[in-house]
C-alpha atoms as a PDB file:
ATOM      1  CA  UNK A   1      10.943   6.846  30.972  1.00  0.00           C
ATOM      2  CA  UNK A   2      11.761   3.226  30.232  1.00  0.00           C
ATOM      3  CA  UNK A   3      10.558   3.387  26.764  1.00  0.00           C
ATOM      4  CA  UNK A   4      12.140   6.283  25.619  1.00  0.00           C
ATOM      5  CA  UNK A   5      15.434   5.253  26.940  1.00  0.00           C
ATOM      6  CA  UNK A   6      14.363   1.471  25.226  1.00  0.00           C
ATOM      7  CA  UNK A   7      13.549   3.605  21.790  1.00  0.00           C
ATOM      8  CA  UNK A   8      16.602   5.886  21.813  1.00  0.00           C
ATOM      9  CA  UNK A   9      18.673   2.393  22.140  1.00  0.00           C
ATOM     10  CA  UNK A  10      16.924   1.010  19.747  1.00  0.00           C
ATOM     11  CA  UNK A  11      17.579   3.598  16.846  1.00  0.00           C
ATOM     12  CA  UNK A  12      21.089   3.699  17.571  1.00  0.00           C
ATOM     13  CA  UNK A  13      21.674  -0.276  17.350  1.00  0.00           C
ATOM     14  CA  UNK A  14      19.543  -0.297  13.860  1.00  0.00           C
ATOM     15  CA  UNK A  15      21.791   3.002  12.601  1.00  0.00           C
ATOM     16  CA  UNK A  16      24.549   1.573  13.551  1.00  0.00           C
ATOM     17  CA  UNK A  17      23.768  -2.064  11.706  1.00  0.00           C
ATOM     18  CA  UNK A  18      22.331  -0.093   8.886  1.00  0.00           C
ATOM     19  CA  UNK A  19      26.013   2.028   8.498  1.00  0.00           C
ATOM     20  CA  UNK A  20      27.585  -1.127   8.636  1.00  0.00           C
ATOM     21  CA  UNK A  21      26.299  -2.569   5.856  1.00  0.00           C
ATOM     22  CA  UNK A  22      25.919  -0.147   3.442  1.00  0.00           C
ATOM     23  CA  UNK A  23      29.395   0.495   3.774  1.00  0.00           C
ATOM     24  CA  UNK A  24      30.607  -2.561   3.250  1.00  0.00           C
ATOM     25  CA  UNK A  25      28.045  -3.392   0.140  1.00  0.00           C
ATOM     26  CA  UNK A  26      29.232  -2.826  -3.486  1.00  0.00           C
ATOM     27  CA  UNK A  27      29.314   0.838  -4.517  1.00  0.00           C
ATOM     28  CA  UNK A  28      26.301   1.606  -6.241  1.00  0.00           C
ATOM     29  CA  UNK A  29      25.689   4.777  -8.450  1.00  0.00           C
ATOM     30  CA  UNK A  30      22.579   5.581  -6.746  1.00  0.00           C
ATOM     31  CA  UNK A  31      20.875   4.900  -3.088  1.00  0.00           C
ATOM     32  CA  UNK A  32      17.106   5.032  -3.602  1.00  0.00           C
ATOM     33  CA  UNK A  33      15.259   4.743  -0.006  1.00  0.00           C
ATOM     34  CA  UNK A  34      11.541   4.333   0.485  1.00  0.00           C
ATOM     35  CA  UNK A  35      10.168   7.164   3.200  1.00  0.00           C
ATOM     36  CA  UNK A  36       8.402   6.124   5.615  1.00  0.00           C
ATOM     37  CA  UNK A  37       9.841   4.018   7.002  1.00  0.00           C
ATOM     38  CA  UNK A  38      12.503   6.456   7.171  1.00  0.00           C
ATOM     39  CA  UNK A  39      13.517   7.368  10.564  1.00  0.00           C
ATOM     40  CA  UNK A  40      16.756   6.298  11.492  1.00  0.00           C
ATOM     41  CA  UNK A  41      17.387   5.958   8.093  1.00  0.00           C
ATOM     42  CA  UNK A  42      17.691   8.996   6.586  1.00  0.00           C
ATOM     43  CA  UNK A  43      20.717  10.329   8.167  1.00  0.00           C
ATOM     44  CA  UNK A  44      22.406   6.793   7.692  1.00  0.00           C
ATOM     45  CA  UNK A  45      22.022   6.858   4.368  1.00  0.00           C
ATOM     46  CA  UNK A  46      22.648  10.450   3.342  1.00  0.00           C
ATOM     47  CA  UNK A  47      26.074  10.234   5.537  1.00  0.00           C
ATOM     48  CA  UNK A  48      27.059   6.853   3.130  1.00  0.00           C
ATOM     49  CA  UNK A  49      26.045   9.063  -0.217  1.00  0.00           C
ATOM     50  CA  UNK A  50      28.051  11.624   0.617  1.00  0.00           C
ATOM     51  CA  UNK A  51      31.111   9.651   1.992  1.00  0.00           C
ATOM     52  CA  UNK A  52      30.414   7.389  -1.323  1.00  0.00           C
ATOM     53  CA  UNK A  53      29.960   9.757  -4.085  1.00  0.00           C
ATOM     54  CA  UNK A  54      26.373   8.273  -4.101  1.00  0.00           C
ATOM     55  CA  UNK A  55      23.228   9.767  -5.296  1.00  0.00           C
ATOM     56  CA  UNK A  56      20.937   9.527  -2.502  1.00  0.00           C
ATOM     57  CA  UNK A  57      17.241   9.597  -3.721  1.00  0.00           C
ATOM     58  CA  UNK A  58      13.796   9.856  -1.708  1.00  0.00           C
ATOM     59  CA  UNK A  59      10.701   8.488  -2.615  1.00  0.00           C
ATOM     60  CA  UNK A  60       8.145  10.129  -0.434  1.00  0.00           C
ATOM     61  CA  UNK A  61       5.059   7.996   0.379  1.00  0.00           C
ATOM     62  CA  UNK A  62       4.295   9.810   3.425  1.00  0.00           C
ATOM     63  CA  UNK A  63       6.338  11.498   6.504  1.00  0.00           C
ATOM     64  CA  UNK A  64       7.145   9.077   9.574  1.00  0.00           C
ATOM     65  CA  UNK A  65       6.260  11.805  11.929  1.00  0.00           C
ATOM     66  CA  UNK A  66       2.697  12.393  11.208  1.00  0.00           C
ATOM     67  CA  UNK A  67       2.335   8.124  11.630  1.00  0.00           C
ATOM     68  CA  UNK A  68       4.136   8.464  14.977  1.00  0.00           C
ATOM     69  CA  UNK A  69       1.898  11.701  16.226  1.00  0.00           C
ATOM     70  CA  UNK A  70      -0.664   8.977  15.387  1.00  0.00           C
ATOM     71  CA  UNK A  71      -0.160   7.219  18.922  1.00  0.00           C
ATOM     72  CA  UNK A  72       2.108   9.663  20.545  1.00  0.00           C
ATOM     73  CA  UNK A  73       0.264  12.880  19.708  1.00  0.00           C
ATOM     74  CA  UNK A  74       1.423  15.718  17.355  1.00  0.00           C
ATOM     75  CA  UNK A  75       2.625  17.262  20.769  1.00  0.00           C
ATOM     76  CA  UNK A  76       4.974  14.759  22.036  1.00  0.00           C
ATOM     77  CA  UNK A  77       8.727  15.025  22.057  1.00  0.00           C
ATOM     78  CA  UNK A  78       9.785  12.440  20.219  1.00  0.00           C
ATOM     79  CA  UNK A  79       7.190  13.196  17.420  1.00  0.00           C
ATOM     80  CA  UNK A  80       9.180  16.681  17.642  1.00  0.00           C
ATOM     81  CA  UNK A  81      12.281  15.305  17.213  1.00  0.00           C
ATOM     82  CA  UNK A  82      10.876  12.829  13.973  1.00  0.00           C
ATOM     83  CA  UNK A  83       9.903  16.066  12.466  1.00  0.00           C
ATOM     84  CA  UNK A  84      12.525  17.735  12.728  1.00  0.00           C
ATOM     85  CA  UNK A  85      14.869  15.133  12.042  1.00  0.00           C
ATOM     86  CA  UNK A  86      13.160  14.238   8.740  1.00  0.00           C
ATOM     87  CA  UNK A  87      12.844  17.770   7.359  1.00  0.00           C
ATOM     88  CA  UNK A  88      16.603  18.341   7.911  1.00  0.00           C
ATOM     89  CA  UNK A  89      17.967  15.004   6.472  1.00  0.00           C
ATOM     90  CA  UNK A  90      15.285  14.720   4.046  1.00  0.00           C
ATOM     91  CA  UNK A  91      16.231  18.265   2.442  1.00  0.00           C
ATOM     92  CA  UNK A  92      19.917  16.989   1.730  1.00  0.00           C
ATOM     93  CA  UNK A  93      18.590  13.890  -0.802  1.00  0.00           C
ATOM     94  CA  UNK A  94      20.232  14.571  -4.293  1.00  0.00           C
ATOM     95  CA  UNK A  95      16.986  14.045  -5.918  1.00  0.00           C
ATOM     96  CA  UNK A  96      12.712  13.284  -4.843  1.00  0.00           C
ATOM     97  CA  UNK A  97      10.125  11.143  -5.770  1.00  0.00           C
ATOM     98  CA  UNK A  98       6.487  10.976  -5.181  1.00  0.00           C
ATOM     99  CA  UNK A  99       3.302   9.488  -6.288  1.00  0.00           C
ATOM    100  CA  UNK A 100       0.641  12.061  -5.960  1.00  0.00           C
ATOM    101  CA  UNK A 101       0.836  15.755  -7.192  1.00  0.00           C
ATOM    102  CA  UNK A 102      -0.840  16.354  -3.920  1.00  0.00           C
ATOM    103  CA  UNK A 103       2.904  15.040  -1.920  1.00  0.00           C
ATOM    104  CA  UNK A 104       4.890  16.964  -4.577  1.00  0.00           C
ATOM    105  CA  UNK A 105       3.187  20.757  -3.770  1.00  0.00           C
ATOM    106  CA  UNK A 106       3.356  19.909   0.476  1.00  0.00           C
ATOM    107  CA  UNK A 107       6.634  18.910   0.232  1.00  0.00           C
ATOM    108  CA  UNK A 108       7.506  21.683  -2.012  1.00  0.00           C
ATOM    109  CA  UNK A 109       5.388  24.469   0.188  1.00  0.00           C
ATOM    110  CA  UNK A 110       6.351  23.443   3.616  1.00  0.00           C
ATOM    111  CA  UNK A 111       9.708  21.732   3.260  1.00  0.00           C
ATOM    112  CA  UNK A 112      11.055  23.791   0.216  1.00  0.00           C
ATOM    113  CA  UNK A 113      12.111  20.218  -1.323  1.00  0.00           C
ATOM    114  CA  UNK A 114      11.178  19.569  -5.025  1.00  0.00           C
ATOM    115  CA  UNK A 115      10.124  15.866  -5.865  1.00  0.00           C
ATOM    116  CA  UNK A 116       8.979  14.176  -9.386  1.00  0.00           C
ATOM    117  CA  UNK A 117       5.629  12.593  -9.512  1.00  0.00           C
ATOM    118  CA  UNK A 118       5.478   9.689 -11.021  1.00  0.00           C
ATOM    119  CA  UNK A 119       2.241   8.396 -10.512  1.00  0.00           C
ATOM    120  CA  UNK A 120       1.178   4.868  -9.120  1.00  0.00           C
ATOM    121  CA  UNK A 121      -0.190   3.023 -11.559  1.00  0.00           C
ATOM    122  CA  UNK A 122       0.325  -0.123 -13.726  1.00  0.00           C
ATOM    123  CA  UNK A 123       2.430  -0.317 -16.478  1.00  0.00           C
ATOM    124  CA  UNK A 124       1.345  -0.079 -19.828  1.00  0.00           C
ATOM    125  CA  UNK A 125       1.811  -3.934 -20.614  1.00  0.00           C
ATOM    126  CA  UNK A 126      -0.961  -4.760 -18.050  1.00  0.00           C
ATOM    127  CA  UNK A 127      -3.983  -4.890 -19.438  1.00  0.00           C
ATOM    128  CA  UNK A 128      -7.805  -6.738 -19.214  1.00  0.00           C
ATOM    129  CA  UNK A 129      -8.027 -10.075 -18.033  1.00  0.00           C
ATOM    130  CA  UNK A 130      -9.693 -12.843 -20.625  1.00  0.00           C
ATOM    131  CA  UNK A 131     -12.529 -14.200 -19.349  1.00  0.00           C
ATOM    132  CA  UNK A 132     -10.831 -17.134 -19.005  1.00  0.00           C
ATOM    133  CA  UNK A 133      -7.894 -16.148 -16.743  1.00  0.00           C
ATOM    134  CA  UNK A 134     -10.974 -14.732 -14.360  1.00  0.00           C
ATOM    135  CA  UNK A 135     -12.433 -17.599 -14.197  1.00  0.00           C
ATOM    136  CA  UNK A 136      -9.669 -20.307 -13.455  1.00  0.00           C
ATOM    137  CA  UNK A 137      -8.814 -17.093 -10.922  1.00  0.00           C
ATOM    138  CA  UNK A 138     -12.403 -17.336  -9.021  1.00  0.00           C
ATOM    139  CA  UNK A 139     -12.542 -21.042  -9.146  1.00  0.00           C
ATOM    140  CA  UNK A 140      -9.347 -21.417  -7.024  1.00  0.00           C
ATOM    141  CA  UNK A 141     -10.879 -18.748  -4.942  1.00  0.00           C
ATOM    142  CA  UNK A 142     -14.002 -20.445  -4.877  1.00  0.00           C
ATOM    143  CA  UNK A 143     -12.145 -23.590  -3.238  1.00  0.00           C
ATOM    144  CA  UNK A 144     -10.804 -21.410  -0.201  1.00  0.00           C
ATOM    145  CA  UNK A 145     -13.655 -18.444  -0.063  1.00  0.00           C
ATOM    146  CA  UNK A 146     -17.316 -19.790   0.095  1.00  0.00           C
ATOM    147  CA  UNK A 147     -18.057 -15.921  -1.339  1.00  0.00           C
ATOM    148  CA  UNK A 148     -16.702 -16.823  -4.790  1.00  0.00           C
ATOM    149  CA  UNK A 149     -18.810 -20.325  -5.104  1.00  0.00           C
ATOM    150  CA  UNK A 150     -22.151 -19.843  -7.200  1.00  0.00           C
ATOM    151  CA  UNK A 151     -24.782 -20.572  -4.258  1.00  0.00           C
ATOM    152  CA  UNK A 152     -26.465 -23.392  -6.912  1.00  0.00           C
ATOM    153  CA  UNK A 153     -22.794 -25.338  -7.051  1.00  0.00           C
ATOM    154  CA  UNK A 154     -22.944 -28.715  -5.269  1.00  0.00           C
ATOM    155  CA  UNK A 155     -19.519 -30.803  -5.921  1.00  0.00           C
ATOM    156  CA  UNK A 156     -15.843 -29.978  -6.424  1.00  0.00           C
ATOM    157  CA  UNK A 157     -17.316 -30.793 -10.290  1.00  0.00           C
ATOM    158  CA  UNK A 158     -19.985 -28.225 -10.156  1.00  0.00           C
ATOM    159  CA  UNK A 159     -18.337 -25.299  -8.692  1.00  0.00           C
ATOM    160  CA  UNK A 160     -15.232 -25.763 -11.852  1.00  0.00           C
ATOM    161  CA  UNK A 161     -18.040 -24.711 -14.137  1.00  0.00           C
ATOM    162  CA  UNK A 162     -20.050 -22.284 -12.624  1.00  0.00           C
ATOM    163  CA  UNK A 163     -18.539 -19.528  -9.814  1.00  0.00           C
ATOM    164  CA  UNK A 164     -20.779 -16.074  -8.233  1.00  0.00           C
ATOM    165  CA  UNK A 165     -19.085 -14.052 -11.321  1.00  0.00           C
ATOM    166  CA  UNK A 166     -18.788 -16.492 -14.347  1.00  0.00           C
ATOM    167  CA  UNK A 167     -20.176 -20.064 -15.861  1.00  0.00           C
ATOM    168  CA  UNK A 168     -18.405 -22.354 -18.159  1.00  0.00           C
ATOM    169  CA  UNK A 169     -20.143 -23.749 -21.100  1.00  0.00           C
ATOM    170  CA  UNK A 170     -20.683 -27.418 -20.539  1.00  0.00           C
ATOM    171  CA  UNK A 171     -20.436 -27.956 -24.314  1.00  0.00           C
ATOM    172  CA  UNK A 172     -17.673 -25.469 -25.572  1.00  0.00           C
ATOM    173  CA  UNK A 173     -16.310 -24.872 -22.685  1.00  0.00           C
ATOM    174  CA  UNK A 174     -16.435 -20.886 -23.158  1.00  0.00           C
ATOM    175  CA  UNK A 175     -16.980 -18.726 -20.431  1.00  0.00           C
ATOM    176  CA  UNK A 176     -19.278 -15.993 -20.150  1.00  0.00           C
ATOM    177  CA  UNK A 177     -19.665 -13.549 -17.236  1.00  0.00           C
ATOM    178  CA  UNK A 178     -22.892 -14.365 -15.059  1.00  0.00           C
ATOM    179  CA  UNK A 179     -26.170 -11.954 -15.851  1.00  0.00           C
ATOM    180  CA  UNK A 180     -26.724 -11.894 -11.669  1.00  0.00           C
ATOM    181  CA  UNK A 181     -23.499 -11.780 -11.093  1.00  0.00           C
ATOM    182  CA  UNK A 182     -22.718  -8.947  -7.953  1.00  0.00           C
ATOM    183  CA  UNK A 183     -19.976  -6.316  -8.025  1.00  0.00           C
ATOM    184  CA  UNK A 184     -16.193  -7.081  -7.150  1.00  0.00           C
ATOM    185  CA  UNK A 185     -14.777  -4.511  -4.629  1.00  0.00           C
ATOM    186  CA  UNK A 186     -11.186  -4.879  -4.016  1.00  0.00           C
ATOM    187  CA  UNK A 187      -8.778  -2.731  -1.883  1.00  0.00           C
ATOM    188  CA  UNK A 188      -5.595  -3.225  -0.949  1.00  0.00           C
ATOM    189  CA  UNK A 189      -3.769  -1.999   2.775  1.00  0.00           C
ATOM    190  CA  UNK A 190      -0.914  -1.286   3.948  1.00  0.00           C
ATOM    191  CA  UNK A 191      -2.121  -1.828   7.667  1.00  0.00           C
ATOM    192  CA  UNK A 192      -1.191   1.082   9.046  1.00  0.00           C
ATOM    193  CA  UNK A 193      -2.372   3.112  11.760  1.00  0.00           C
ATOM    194  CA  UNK A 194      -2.637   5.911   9.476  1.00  0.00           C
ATOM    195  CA  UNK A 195      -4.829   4.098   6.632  1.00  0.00           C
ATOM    196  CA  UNK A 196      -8.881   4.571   8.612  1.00  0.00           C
ATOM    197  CA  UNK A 197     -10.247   1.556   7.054  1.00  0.00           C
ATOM    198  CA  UNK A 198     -13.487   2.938   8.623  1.00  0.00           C
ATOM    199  CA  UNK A 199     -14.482   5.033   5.489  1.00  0.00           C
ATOM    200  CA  UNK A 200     -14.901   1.960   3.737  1.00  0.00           C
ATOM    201  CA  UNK A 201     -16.858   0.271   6.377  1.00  0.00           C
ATOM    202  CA  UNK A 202     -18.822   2.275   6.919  1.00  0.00           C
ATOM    203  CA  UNK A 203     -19.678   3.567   3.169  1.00  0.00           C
ATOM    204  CA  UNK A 204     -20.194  -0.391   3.084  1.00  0.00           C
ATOM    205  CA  UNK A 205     -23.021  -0.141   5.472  1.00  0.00           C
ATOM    206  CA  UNK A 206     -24.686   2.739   4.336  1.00  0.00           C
ATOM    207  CA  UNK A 207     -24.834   0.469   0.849  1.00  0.00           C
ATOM    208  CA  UNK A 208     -26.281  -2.282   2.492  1.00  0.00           C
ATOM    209  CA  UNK A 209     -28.966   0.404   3.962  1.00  0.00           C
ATOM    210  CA  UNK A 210     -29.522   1.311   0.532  1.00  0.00           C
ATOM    211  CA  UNK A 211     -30.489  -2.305  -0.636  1.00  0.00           C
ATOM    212  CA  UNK A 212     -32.872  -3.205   2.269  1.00  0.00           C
ATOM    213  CA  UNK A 213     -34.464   0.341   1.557  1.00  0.00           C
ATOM    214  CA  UNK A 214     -35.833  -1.295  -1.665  1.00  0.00           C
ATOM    215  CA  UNK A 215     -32.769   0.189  -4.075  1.00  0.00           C
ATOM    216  CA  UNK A 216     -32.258  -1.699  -6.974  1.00  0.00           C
ATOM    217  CA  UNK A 217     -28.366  -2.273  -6.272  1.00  0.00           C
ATOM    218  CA  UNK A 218     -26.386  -4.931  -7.150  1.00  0.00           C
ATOM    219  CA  UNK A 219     -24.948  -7.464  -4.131  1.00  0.00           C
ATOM    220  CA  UNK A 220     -21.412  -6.523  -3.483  1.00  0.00           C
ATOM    221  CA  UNK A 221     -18.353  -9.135  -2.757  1.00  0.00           C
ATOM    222  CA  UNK A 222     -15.800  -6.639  -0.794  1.00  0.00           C
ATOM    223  CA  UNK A 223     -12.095  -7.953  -0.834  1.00  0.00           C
ATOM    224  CA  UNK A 224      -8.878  -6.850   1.075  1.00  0.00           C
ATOM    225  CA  UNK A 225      -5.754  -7.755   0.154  1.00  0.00           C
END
């Protein structure tokens, strides 16, 4: 129909303007491409690595079929195609990445392709916020999010020194974290068809059913970034 003949056109403008420039860039040693999104991609840039002398590297986050079979159907021909595209270009990378053990062993099983894990996590320089850094942090917050401001603050004054999570000595000026303070949730998304935000949701209501059956829970500020 209309849209396949729309897609096929589509992936052949973007592989062409893709071969363009990577031929054209600065030789690199290495070509490291994020998959998905990977599809045209791929072949582009495994055809540039090996016309290039480049190492072409992979770092698997997921395969672009299974998010296409997502509103096409597992069954649908172009989802077909995706998968079978992806497992042939995606065996000729020079090297693999992942960040779960759990994408290393699939891709190993089903694709025969063996991928490092290197795990998704922060660096070892990161480390706990002062007390002070998390408050200046849920202040500004406080200004844009009613959620962050302590429900007693009245005046731009009032809500500097105290927020829902910490108060700042009036004397001193040190800041201590709030007795009845409530929990900070925070997830980040990708917003993706493939990432069901319902689990969350709905774990969140079956807290809150929790709470007004007489648990002794704390109050919960949920954010998504």
């Amino acid at each position: 129909g209309p849209k396949l003949v729309t897609y096929a056109v589509k992936v052949v403008v973007q592989s062409l303007q893709l071969l363009r420039l990577l031929l054209t860039m600065k030789l690199q040693a290495h070509l490291l491409m994020q998959n998905p999104p990977g599809l045209p991609g791929i072949a582009v840039a495994w055809l540039v690595c090996a016309l290039r002398g480049t190492t072409f590297i992979i770092d698997w986050h997921n395969y672009g079929y299974t998010i296409m079979a997502l509103s096409l159907g597992a069954a649908h021909p172009v989802v077909r195609l995706a998968k079978w595209y992806e497992h042939l270009f995606g065996r000729l990378s020079t090297l693999n990445l992942c960040v779960t053990n759990a994408m290393k062993d699939d891709l190993q099983k089903n694709w025969g392709i063996e991928a490092t894990t290197l795990h998704d996590r922060p660096a070892s320089v990161f480390g706990k916020t002062s007390l002070n850094l998390q408050h200046e942090l849920f202040c500004r917050l406080a200004n844009t999010y009613p959620e962050f401001q302590h429900p007693g603050s009245v005046g731009e004054e009032t809500k500097a020194e105290a927020t829902v999570f910490t108060v700042c000595g009036p004397n001193d000026g040190s800041v201590t974290l709030r007795r009845d303070r409530p929990a900070l949730l925070v997830s980040s998304t990708s917003w993706t068809e493939d990432e069901d935000f319902s689990i969350l949701l709905k774990a969140l209501e079956e807290y809150e059913g929790y709470i007004r059956g007489g648990s002794l829970l704390p109050s919960l500020v949920c954010v998504i970034t």
